[in-house]
Protein backbone atom coordinates (compact mmCIF):
# COMPACT_ATOMS: atom_id res chain seq x y z
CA UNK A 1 51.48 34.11 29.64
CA UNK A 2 49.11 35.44 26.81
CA UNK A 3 47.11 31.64 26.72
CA UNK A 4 44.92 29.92 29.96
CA UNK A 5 43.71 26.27 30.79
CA UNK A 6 40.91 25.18 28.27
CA UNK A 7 42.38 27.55 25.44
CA UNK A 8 42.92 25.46 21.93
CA UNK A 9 46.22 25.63 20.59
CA UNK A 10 48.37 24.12 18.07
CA UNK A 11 51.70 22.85 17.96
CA UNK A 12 54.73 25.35 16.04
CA UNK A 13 57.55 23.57 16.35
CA UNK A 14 58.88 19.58 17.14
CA UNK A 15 57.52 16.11 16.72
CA UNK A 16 53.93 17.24 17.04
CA UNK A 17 54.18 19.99 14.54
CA UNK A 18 50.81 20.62 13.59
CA UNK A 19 48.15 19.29 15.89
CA UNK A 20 45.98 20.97 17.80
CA UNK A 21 44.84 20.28 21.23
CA UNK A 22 44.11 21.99 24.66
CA UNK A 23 45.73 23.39 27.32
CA UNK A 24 45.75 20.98 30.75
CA UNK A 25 48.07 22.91 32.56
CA UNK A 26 50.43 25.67 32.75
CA UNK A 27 53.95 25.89 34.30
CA UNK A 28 54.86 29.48 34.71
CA UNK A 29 57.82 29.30 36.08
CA UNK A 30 59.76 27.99 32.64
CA UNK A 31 57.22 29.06 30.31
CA UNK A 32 55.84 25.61 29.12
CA UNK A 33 52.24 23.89 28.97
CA UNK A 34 50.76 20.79 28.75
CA UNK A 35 48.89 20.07 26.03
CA UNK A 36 45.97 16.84 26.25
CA UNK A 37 46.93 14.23 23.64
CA UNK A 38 49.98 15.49 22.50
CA UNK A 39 53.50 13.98 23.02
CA UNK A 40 52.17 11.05 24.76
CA UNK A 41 54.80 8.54 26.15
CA UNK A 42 54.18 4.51 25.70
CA UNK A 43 55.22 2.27 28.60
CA UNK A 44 54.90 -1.66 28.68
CA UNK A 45 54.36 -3.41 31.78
CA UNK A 46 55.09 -7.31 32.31
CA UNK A 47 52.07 -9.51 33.15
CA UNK A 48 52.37 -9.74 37.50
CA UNK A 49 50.44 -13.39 37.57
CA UNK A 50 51.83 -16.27 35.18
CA UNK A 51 49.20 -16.85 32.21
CA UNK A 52 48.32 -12.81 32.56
CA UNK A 53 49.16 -10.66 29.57
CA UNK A 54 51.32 -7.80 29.68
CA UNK A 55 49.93 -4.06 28.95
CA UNK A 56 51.06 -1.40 26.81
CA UNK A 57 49.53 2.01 28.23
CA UNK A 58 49.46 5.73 27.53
């Protein structure tokens, strides 16, 4: 690959179309990298304690 870890890039193509970030890591074998901020994925997690509030995280 033409691009290394720390390199900014920005997005061509999908959802993220547009924004610029930088490079995390690199997966050679399929070609793909991993870019900080972008495409993050929301989970929510019940509270564990009664009278504790759940979380939504990052």
């Amino acid at each position: 690959m033409h691009v290394k870890v720390g390199d900014t890039v920005k997005v061509i193509s999908g959802r993220d179309k547009g924004q610029i970030g930088e490079i995390t890591k690199i997966f050679k074998h399929n070609s793909t990298v991993i870019v900080q901020d972008i495409n993050l994925k929301t989970k929510h997690f019940k509270s564990r304690e009664e009278g504790e509030p759940g979380q939504i995280m990052q």
